[in-house]
C-alpha atoms as a PDB file:
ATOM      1  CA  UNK A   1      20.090 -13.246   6.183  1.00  0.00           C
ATOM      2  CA  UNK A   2      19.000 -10.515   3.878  1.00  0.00           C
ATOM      3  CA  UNK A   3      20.782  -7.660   3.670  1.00  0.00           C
ATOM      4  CA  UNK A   4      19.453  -3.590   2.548  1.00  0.00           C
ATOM      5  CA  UNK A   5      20.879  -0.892   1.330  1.00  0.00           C
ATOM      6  CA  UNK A   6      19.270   2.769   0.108  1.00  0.00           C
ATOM      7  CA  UNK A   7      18.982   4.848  -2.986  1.00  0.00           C
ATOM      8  CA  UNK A   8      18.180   8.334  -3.003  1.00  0.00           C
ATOM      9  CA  UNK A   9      15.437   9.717  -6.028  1.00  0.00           C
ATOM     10  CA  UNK A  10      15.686  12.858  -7.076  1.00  0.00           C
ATOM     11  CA  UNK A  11      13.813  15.801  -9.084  1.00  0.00           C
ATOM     12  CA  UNK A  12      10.775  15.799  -6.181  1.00  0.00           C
ATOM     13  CA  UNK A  13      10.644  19.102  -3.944  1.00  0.00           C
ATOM     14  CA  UNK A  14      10.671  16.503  -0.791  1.00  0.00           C
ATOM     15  CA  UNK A  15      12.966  14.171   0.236  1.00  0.00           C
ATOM     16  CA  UNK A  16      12.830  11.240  -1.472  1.00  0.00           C
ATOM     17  CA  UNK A  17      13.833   7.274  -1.091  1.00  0.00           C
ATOM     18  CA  UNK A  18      13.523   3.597  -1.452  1.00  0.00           C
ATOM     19  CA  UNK A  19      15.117   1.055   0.527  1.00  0.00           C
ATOM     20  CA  UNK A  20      16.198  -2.312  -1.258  1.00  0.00           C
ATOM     21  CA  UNK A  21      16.305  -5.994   0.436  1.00  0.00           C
ATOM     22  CA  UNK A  22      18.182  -8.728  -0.710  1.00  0.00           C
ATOM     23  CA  UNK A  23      19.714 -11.993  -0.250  1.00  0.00           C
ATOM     24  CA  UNK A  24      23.393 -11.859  -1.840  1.00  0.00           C
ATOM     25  CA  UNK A  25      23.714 -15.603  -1.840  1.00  0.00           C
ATOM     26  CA  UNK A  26      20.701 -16.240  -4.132  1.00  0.00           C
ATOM     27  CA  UNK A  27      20.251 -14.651  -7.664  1.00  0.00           C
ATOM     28  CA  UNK A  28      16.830 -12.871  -7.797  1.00  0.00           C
ATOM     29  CA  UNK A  29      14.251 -13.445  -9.911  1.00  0.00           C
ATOM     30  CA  UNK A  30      12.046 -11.239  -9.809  1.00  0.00           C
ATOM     31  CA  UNK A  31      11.822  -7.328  -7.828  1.00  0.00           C
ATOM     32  CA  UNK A  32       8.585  -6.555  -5.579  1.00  0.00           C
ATOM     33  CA  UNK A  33       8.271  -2.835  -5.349  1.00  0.00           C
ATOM     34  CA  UNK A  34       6.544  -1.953  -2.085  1.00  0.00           C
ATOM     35  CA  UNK A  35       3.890   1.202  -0.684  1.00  0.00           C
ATOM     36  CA  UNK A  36       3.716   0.895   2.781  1.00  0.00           C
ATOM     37  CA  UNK A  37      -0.228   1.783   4.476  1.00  0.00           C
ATOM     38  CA  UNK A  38      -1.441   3.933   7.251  1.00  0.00           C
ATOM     39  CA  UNK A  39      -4.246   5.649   5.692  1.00  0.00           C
ATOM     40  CA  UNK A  40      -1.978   7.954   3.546  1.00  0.00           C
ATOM     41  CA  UNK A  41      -1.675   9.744   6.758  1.00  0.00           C
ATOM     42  CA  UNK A  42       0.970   8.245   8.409  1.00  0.00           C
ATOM     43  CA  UNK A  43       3.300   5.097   7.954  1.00  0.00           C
ATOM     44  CA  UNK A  44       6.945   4.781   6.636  1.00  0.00           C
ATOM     45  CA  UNK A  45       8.991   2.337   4.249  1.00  0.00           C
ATOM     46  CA  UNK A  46      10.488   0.511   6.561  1.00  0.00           C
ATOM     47  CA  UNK A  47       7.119  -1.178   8.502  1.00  0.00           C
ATOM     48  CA  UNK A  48       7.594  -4.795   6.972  1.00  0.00           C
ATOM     49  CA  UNK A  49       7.841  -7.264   9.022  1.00  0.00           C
ATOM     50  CA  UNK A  50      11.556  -8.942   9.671  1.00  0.00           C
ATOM     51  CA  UNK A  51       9.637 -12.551   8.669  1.00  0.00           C
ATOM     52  CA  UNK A  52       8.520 -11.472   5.307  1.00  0.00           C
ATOM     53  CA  UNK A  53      11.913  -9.883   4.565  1.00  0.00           C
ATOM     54  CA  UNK A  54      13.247 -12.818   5.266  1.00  0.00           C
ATOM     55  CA  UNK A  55      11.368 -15.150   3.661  1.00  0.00           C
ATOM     56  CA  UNK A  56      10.480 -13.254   0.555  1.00  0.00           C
ATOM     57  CA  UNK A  57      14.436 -12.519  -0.309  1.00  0.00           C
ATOM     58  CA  UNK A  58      15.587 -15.862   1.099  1.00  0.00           C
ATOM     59  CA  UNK A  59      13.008 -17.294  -1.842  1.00  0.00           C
ATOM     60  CA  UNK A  60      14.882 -14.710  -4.727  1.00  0.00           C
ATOM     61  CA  UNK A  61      12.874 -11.467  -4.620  1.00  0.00           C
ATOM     62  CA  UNK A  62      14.003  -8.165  -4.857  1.00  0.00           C
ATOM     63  CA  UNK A  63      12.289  -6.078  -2.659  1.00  0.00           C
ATOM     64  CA  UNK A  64      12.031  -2.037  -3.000  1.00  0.00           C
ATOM     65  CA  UNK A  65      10.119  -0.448  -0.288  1.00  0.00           C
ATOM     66  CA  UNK A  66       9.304   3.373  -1.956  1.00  0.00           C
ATOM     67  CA  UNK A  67       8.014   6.242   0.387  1.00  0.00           C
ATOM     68  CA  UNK A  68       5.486   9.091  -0.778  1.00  0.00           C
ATOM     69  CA  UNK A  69       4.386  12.063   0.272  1.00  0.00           C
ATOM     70  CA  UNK A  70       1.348  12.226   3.186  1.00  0.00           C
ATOM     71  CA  UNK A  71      -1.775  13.837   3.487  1.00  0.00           C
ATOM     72  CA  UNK A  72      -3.449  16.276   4.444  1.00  0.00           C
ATOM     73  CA  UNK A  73      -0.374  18.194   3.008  1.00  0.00           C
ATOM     74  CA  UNK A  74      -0.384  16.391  -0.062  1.00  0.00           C
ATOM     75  CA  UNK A  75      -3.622  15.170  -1.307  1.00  0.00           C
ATOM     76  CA  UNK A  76      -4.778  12.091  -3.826  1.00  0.00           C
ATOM     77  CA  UNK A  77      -3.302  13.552  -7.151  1.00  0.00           C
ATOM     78  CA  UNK A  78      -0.110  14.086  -5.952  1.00  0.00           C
ATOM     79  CA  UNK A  79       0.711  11.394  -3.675  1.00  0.00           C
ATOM     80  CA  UNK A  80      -0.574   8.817  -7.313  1.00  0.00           C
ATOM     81  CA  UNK A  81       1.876  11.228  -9.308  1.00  0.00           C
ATOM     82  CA  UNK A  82       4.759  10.267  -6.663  1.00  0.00           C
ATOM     83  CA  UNK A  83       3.798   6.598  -6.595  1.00  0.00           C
ATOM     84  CA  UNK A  84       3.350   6.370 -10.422  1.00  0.00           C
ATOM     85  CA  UNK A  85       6.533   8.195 -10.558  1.00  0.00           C
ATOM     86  CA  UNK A  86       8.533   5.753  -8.401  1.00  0.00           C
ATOM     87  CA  UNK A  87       7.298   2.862 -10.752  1.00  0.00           C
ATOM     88  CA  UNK A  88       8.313   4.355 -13.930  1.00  0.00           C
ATOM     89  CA  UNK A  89      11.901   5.740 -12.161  1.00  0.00           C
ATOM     90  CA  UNK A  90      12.265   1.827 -11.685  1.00  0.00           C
ATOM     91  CA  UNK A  91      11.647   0.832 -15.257  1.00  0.00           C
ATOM     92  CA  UNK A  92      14.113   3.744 -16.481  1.00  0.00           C
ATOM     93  CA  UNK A  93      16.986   2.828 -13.934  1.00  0.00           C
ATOM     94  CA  UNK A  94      16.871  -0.964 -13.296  1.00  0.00           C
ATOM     95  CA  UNK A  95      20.723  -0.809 -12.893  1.00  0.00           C
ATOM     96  CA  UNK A  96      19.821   1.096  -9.986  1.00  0.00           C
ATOM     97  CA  UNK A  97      17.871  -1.062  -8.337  1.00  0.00           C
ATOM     98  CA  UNK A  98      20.101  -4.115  -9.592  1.00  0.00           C
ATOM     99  CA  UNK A  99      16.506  -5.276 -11.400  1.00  0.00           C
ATOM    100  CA  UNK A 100      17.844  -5.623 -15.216  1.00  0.00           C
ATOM    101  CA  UNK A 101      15.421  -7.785 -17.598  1.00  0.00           C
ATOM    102  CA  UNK A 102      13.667  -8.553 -14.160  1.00  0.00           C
ATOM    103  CA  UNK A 103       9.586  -8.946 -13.806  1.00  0.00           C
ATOM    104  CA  UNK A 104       8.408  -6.728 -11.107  1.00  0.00           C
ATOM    105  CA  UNK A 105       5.612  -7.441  -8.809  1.00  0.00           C
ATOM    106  CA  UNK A 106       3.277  -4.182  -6.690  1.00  0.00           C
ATOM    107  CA  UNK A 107       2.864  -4.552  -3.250  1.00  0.00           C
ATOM    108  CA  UNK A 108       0.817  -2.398  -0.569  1.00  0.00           C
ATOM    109  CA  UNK A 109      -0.828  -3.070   2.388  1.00  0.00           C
ATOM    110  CA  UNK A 110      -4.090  -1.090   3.443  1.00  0.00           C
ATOM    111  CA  UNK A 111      -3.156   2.527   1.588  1.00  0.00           C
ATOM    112  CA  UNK A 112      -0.177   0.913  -0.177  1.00  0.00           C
ATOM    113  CA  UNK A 113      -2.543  -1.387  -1.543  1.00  0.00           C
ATOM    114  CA  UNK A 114      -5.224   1.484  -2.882  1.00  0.00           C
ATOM    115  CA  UNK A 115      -1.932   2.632  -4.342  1.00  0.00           C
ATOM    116  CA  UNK A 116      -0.620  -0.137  -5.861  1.00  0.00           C
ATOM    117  CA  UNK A 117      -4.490  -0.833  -7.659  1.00  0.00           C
ATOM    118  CA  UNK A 118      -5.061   2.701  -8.599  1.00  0.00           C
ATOM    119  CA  UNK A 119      -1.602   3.118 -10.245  1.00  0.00           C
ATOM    120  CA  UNK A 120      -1.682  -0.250 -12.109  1.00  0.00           C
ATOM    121  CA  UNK A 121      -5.099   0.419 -12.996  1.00  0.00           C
ATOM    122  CA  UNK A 122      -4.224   3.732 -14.870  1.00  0.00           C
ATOM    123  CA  UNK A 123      -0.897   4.379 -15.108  1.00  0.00           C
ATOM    124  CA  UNK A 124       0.029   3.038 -17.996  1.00  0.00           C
ATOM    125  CA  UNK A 125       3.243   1.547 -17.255  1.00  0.00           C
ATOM    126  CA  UNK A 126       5.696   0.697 -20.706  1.00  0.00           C
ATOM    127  CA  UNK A 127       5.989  -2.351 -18.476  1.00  0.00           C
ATOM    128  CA  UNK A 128       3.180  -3.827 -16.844  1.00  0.00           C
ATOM    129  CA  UNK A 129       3.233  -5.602 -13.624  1.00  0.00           C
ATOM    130  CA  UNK A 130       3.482  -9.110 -13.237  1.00  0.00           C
ATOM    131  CA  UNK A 131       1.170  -9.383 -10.614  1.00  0.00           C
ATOM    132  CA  UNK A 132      -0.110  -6.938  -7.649  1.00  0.00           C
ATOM    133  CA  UNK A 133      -0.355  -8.142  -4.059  1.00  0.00           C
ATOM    134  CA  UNK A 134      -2.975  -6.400  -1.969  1.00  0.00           C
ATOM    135  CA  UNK A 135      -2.993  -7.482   1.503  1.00  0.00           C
ATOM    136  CA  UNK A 136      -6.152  -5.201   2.887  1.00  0.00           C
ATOM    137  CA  UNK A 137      -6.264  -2.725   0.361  1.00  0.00           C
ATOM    138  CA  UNK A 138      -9.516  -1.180  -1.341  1.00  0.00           C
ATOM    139  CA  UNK A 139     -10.345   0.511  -3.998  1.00  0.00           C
ATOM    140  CA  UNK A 140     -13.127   2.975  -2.645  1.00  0.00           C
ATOM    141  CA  UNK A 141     -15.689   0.184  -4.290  1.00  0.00           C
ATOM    142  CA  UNK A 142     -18.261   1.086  -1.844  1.00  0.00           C
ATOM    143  CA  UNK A 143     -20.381   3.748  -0.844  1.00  0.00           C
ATOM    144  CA  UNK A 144     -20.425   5.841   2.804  1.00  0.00           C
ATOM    145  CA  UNK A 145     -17.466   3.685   4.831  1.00  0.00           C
ATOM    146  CA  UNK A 146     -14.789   6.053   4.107  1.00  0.00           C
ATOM    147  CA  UNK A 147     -16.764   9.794   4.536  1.00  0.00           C
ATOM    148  CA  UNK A 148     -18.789   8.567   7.363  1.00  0.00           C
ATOM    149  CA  UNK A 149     -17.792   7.793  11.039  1.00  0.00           C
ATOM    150  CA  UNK A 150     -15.901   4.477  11.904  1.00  0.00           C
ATOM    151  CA  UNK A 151     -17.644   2.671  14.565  1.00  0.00           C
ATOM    152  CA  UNK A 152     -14.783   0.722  15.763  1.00  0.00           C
ATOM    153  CA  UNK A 153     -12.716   4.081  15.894  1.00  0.00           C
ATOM    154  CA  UNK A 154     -15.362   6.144  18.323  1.00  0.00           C
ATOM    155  CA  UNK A 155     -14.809   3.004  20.486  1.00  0.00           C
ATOM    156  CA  UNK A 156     -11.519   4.563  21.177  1.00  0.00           C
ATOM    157  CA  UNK A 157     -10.958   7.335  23.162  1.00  0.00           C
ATOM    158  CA  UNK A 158     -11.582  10.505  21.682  1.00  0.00           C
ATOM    159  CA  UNK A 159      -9.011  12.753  19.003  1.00  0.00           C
ATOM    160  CA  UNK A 160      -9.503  16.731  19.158  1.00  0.00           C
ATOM    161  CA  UNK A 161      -8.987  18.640  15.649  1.00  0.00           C
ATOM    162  CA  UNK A 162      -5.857  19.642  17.556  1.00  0.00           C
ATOM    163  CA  UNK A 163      -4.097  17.018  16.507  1.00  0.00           C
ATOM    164  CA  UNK A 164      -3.576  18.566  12.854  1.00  0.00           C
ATOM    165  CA  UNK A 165      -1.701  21.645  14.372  1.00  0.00           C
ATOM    166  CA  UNK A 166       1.097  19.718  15.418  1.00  0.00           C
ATOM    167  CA  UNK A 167       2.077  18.790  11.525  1.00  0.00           C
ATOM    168  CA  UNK A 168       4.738  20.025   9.943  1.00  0.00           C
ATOM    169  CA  UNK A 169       3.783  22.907   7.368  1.00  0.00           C
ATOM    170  CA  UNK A 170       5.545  20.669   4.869  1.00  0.00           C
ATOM    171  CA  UNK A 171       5.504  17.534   2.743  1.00  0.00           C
ATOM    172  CA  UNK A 172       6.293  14.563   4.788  1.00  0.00           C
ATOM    173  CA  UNK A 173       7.253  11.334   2.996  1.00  0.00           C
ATOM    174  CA  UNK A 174       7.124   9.599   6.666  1.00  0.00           C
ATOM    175  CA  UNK A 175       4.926   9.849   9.601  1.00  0.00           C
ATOM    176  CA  UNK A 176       6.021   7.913  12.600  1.00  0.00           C
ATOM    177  CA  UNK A 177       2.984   6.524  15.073  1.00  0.00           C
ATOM    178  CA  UNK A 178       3.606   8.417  17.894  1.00  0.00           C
ATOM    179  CA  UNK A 179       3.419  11.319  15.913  1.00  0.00           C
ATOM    180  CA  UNK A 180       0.340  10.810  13.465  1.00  0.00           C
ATOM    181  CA  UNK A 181      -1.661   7.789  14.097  1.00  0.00           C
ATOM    182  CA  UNK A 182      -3.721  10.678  16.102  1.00  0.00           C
ATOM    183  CA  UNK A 183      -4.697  11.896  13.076  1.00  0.00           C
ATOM    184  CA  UNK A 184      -5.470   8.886  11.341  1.00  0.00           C
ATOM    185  CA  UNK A 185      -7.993   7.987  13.972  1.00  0.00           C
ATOM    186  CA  UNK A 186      -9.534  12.132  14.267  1.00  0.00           C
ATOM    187  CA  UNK A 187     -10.020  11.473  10.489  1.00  0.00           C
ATOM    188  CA  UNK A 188     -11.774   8.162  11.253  1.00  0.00           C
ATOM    189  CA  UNK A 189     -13.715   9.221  14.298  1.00  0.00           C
ATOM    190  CA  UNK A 190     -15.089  12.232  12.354  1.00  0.00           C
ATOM    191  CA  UNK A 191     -15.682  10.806   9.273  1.00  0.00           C
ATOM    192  CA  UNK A 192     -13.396  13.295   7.781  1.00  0.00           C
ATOM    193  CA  UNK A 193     -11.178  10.761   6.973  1.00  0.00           C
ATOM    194  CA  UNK A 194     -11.832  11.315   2.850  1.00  0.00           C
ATOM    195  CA  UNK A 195     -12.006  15.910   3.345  1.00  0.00           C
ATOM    196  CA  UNK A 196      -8.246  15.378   4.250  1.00  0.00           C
ATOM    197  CA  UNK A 197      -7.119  13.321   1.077  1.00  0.00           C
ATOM    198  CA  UNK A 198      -9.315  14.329  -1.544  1.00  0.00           C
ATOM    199  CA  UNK A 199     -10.310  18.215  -2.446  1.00  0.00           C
ATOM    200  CA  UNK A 200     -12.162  18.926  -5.417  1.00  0.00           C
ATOM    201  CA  UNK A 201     -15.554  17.541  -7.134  1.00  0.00           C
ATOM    202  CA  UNK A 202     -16.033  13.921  -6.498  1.00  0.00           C
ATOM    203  CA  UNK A 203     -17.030  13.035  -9.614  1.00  0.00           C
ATOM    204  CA  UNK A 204     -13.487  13.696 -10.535  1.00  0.00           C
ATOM    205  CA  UNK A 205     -12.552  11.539  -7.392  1.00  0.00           C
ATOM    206  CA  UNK A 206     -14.954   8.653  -8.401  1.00  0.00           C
ATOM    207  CA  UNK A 207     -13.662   8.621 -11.959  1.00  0.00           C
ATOM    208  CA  UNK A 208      -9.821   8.968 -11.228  1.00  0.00           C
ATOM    209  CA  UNK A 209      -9.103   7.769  -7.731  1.00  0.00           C
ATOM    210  CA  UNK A 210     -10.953   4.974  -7.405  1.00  0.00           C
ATOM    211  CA  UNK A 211     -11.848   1.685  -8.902  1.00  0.00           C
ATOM    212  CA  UNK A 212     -15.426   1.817 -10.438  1.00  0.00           C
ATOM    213  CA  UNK A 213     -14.193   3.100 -13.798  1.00  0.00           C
ATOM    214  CA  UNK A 214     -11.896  -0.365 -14.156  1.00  0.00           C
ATOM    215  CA  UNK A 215     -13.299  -3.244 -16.172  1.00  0.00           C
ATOM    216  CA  UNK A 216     -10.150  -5.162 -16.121  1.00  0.00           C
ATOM    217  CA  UNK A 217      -7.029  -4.758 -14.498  1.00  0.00           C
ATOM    218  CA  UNK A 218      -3.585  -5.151 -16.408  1.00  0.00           C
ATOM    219  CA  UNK A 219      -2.167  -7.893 -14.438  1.00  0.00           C
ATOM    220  CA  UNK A 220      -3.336 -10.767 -12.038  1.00  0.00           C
ATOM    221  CA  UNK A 221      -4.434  -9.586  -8.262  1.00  0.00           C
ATOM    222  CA  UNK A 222      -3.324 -11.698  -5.009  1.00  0.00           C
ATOM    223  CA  UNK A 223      -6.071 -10.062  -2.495  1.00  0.00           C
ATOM    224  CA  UNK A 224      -5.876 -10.649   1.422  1.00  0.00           C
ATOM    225  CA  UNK A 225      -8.433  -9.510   4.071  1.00  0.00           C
ATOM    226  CA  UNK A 226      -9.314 -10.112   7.695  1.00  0.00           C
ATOM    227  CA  UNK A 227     -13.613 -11.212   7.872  1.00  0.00           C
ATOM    228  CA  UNK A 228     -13.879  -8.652  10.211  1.00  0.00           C
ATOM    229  CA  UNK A 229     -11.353  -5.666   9.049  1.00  0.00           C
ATOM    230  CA  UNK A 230     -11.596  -2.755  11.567  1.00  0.00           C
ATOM    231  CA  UNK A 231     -10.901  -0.466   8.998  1.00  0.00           C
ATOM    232  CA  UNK A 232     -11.760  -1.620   5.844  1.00  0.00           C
ATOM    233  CA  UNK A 233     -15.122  -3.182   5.044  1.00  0.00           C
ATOM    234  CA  UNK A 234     -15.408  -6.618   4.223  1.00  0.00           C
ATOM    235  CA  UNK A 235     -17.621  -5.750   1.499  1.00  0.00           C
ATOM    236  CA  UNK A 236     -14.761  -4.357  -0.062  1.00  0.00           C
ATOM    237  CA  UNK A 237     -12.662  -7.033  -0.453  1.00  0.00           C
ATOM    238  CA  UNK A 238     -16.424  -8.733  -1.936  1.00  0.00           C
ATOM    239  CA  UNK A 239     -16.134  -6.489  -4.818  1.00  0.00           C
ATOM    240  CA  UNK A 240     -12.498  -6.588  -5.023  1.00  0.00           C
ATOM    241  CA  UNK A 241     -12.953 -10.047  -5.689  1.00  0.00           C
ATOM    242  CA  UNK A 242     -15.989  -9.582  -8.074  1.00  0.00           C
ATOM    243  CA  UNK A 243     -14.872  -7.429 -10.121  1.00  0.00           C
ATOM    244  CA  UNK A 244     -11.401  -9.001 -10.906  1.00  0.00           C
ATOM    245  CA  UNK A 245     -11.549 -12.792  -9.286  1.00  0.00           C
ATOM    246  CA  UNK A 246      -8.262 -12.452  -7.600  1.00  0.00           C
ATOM    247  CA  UNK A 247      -6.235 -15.295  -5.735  1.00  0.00           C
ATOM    248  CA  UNK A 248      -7.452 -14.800  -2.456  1.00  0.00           C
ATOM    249  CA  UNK A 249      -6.954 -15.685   1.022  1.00  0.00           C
ATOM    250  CA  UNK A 250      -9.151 -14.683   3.920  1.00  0.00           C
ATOM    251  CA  UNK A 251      -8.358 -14.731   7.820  1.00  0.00           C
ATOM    252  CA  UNK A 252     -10.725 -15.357  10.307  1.00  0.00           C
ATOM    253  CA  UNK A 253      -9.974 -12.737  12.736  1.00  0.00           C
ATOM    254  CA  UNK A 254     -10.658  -9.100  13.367  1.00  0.00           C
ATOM    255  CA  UNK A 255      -7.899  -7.045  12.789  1.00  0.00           C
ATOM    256  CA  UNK A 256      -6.173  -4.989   9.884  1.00  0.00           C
ATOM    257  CA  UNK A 257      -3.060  -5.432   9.380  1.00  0.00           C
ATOM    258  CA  UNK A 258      -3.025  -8.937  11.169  1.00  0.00           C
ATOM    259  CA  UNK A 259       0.310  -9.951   9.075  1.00  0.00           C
ATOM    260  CA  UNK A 260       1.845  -7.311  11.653  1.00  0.00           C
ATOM    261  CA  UNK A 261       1.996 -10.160  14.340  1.00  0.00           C
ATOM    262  CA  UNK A 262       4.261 -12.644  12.968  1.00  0.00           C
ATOM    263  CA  UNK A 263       3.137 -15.036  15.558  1.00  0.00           C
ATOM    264  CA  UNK A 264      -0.694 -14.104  14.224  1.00  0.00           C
ATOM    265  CA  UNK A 265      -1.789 -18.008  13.578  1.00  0.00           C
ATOM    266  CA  UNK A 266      -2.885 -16.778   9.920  1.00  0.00           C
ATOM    267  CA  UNK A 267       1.132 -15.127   9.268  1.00  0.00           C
ATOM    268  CA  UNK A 268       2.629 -17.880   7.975  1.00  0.00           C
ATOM    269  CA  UNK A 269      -0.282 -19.219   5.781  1.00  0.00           C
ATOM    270  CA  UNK A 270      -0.556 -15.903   4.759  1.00  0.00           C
ATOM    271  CA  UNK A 271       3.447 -15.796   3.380  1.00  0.00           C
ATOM    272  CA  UNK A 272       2.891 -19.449   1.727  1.00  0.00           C
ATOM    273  CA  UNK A 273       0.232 -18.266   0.243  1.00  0.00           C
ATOM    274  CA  UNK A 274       1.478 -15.175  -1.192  1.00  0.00           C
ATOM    275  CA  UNK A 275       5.107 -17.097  -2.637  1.00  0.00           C
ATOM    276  CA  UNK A 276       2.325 -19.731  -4.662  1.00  0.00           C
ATOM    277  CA  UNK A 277       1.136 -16.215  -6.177  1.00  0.00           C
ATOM    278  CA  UNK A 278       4.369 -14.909  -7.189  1.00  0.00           C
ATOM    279  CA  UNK A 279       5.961 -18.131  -8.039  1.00  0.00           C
ATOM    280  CA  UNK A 280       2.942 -18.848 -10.743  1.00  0.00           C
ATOM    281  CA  UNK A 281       3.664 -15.617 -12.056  1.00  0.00           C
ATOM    282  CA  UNK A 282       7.696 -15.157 -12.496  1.00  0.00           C
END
């Protein structure tokens, strides 16, 4: 059974912390640092799954779940400052993280995974990754889906503008769903979604904060995605794969974050397939 312990970071003005999982028995091979998703509105590092804990440590990897600060208090250039910061405190304090001489692997899911992509992408890492895992992640490839109104989310009952009163007035490195899904799904509804990340000229957003400025990424790409995503276009994951012919696996089924249900038919397939990945690349 794996086991987890925590490690405060310092030198932020928020509170700030990873969580490690391991397996004591085995001796690890390589470290998978984590961003957890939730639109970069809400979402905390510790949302993964007991089954891929326990099957990724049980198989010898080191994995550090990292938390970062949430919109709308903290928009795109300083949540990718925290994030690239949390990758580069790794690489100068491996004895922290009990990672020495270790390859490290990104991970993200939905936001975690825009992340992950954006900070390999341009970060310029002394070390670079030895592979990224993006299990429904984007890269803000295509045009309208995320400043427009979601279809699926209107189906839902409607969100006032209220919603954003009830936030703290300061940076939050967590956001629990009972507490900010609301505005997750305001932002969708509305189509306001990008207005609450992002504040500046977009050409600055277009050349910095997404991926249509990246020929080549530094590292291979694992890249997961439901056929009919609720959230994030399938046409996404298309140019995902274009651009950068990833490893891919697709599930037949419309949800997310289907990897949530660990009974989900496409769970387990979707663990084997991501251990080939990381295996290939140790």
């Amino acid at each position: 059974m794996f086991e987890q312990k925590a490690i405060s970071i310092g030198g932020m003005p928020y509170d700030k912390s990873a969580i490690i999982y391991f397996d004591q028995k085995i001796t690890p091979k390589a470290c998978i640092l984590y961003f957890h998703g939730g639109g970069l509105l809400y979402g905390h590092k510790d949302d993964l799954p007991e089954g891929h804990l326990r099957l990724l440590t049980q198989a010898g990897y080191r994995i550090i779940s990292f938390d970062y600060p949430l919109a709308p208090a903290a928009k795109l250039p300083l949540i990718l400052d925290d994030v690239r910061s949390s990758i580069h405190h790794f690489l100068d304090h491996p004895e922290a993280y009990g990672a020495d001489s270790l390859p490290y692997f990104l991970w993200g899911r939905s936001a975690g995974a825009y992340l992950c992509l954006i900070a390999a992408a341009y970060g310029h890492f002394k070390k670079a990754p030895a592979g990224i895992l993006s299990y429904y992640g984007y890269g803000f490839l295509c045009d309208h889906w995320f400043q427009t109104p979601s279809r699926y989310y209107q189906s839902l009952p409607p969100v006032d503008a209220s919603c954003l009163s009830h936030l703290s007035s300061g940076l939050e490195t967590s956001g629990d769903l009972t507490t900010h899904y609301s505005i997750y799904v305001y932002a969708r509804q509305t189509g306001k979604w990008f207005s609450l990340l992002y504040e500046g000229r977009e050409k600055f957003f277009y050349l910095d904060y997404t991926l249509r400025t990246c020929d080549a990424l530094p590292c291979p790409l694992f890249a997961a995605h439901a056929i009919n995503d609720t959230d994030v276009p399938f046409d996404e994951f298309r140019e995902l794969v274009s651009r950068y012919q990833p490893k891919t696996f697709i599930a037949a089924c419309d949800v997310h974050d289907f990897d949530r249900e660990e009974d989900n038919p496409f769970t387990g397939k979707l663990l084997e397939s991501t251990l080939s990945f990381l295996d290939s690349h140790c």
